[in-house]
N, C-alpha and C. Protein backbone atom coordinates (compact mmCIF):
# COMPACT_ATOMS: atom_id res chain seq x y z
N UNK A 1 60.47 123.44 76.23
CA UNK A 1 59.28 122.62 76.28
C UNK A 1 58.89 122.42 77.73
N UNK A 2 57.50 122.30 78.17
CA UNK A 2 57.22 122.16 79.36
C UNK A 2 55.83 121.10 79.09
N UNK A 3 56.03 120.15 80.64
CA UNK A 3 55.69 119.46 80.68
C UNK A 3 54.91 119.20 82.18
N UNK A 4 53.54 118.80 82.19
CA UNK A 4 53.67 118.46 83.78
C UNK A 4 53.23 116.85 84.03
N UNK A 5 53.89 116.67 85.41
CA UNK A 5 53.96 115.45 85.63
C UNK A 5 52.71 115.27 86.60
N UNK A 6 52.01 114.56 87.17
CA UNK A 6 51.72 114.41 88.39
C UNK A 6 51.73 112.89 88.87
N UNK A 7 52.10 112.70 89.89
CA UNK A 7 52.18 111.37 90.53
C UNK A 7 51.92 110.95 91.75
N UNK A 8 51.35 109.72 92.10
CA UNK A 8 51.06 109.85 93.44
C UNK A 8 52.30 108.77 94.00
N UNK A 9 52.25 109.63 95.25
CA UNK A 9 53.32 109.24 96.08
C UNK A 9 52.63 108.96 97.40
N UNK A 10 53.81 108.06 98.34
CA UNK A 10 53.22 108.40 99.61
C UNK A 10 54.10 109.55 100.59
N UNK A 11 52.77 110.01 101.31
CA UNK A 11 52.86 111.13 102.14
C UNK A 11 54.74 111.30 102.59
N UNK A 12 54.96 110.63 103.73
CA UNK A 12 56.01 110.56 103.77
C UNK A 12 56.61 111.23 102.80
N UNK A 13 57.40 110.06 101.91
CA UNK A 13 58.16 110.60 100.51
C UNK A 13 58.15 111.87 100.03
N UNK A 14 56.75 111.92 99.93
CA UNK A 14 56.53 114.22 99.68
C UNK A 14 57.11 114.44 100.41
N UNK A 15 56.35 114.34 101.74
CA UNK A 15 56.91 115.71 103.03
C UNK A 15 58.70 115.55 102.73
N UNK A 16 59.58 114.52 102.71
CA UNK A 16 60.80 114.58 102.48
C UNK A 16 61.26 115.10 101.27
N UNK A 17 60.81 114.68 100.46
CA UNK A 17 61.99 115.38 98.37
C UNK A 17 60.73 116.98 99.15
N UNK A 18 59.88 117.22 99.29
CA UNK A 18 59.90 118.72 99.38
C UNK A 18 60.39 119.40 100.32
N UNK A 19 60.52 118.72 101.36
CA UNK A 19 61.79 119.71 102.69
C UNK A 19 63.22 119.92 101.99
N UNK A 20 63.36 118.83 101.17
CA UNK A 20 64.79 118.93 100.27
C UNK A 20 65.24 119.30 98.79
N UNK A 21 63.47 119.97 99.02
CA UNK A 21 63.39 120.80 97.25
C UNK A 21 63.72 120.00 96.57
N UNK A 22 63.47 118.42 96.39
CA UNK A 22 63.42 117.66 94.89
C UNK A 22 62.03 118.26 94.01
N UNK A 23 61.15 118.43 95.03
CA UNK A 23 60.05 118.20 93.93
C UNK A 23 59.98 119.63 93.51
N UNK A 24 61.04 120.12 93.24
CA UNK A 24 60.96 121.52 92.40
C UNK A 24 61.81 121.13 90.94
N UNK A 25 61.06 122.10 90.00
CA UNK A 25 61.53 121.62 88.30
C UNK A 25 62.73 121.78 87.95
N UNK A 26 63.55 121.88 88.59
CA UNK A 26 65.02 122.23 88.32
C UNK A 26 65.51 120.92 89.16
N UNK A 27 65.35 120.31 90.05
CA UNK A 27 65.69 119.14 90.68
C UNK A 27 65.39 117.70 90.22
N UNK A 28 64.00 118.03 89.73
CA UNK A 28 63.26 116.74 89.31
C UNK A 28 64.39 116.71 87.74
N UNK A 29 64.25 117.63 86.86
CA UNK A 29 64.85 117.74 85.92
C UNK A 29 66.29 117.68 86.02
N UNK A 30 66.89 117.72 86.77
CA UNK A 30 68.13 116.97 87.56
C UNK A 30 68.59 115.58 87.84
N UNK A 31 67.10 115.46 88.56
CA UNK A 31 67.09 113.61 88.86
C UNK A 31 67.07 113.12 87.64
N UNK A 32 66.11 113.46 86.50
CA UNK A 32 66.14 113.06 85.50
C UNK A 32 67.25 112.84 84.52
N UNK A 33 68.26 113.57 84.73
CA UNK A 33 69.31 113.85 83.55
C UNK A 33 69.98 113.32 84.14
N UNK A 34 69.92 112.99 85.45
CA UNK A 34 71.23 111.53 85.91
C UNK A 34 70.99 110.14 85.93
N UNK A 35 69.36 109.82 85.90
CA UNK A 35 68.90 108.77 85.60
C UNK A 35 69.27 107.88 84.13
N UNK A 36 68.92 109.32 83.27
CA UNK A 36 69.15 108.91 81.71
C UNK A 36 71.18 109.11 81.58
N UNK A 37 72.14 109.48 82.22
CA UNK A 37 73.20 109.41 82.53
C UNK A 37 73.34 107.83 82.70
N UNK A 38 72.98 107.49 83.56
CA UNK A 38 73.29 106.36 84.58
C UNK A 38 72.50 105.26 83.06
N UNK A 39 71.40 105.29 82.41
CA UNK A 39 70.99 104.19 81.62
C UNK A 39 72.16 104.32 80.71
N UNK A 40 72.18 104.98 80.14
CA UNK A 40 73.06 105.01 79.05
C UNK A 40 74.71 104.33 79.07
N UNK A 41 75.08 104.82 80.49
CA UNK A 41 76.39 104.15 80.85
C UNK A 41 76.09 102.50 81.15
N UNK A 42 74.70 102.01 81.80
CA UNK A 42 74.48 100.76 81.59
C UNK A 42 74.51 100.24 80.27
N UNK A 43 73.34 100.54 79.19
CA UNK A 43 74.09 100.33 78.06
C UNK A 43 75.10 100.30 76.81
N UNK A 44 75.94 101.12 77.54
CA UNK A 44 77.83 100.66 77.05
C UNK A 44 77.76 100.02 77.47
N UNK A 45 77.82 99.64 78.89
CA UNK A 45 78.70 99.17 79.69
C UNK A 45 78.41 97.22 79.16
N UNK A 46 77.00 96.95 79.11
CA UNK A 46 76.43 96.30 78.83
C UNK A 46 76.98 95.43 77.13
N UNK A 47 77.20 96.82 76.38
CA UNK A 47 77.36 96.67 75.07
C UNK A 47 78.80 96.06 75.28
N UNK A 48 79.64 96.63 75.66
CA UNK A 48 81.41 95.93 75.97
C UNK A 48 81.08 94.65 76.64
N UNK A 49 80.52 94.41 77.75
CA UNK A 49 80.27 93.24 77.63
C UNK A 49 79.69 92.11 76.89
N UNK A 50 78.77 92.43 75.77
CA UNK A 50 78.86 91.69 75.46
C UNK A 50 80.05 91.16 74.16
N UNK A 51 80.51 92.12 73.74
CA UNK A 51 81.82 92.41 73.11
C UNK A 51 82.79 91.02 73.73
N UNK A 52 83.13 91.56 74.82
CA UNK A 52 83.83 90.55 75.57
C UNK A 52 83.43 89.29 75.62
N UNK A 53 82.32 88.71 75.94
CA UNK A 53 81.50 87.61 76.14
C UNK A 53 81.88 86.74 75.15
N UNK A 54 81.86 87.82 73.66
CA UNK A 54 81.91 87.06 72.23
C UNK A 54 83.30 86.92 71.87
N UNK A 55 84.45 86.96 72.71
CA UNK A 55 85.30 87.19 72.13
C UNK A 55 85.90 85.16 72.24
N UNK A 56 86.51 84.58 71.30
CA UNK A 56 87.00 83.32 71.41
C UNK A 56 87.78 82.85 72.16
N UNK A 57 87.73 81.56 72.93
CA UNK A 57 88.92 81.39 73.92
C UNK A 57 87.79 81.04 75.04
N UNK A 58 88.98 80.53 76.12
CA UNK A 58 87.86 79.94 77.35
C UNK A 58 88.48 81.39 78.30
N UNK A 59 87.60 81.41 79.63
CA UNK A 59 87.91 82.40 80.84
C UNK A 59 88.70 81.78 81.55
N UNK A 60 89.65 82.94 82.09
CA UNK A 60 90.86 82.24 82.89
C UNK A 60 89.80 81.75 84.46
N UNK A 61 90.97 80.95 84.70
CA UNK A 61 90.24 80.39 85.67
C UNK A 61 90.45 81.58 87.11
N UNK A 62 89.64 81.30 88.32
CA UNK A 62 90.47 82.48 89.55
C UNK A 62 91.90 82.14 89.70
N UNK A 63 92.39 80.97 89.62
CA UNK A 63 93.73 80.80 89.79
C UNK A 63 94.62 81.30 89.12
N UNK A 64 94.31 81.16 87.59
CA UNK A 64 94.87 82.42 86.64
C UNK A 64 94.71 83.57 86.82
N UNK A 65 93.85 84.01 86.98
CA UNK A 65 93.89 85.16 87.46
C UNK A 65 94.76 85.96 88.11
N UNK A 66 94.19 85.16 88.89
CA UNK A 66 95.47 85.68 90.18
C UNK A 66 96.73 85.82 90.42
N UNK A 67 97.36 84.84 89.52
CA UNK A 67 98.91 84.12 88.69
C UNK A 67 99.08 85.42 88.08
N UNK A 68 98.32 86.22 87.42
CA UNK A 68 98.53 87.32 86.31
C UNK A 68 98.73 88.09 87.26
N UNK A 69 97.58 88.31 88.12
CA UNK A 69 97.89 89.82 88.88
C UNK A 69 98.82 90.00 90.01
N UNK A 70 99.41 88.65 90.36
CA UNK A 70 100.60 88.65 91.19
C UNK A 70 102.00 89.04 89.85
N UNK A 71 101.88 88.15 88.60
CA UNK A 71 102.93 88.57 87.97
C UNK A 71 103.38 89.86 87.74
N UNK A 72 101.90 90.78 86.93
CA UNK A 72 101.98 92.31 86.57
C UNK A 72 102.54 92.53 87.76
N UNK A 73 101.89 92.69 89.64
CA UNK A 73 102.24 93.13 90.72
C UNK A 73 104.08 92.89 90.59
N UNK A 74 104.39 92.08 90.46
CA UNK A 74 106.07 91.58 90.55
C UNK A 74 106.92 92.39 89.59
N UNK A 75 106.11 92.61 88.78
CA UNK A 75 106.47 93.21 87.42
C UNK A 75 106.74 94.81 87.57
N UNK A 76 105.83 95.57 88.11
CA UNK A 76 105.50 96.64 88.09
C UNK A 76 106.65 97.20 89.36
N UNK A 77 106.89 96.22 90.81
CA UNK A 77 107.54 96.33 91.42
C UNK A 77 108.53 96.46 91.07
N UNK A 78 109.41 95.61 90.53
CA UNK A 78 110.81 95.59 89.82
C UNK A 78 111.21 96.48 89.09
N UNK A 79 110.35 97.16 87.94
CA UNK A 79 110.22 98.80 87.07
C UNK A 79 110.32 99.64 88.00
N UNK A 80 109.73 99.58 89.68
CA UNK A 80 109.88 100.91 90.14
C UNK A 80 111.04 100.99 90.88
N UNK A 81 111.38 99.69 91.12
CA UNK A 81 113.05 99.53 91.70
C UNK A 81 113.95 99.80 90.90
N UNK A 82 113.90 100.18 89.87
CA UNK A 82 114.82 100.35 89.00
C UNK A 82 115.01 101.89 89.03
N UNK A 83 113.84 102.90 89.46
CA UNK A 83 113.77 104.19 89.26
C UNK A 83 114.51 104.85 90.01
């Protein structure tokens, strides 16, 4: 399928994506397929969150947090001392 686009830009902007061959159909159609890449991983990413959001229970606080990731850290240390 083919399609044409036209858009106005400013000068600048041309003279640059065409010194760097964006505005050729294999590039633009490039930009494009990483754009729609990049939405799509927003909405997972988006979707798990809100997954999470809904899940019951309060959020640890930063202090918890941190309590955890020093423990795992202590934790993980001690497993490799053992190796």
């Amino acid at each position: 399928m083919s399609v044409t686009i036209q858009l106005d830009l400013p000068d600048a902007l041309v003279k640059e994506a065409r010194s760097n061959g964006l505005l050729e159909s294999a590039s633009v159609g490039e930009l494009l397929m990483a754009e729609l890449r990049r939405r799509r991983a927003a909405a997972t990413l988006n979707s798990v969150l809100e997954g999470i959001r809904g899940q019951p229970g309060t959020a640890l606080s930063p202090e918890e947090v941190n309590a955890e990731v020093k423990a795992a850290r202590k934790e993980r240390r001690v497993r490799e001392a053992r190796r």
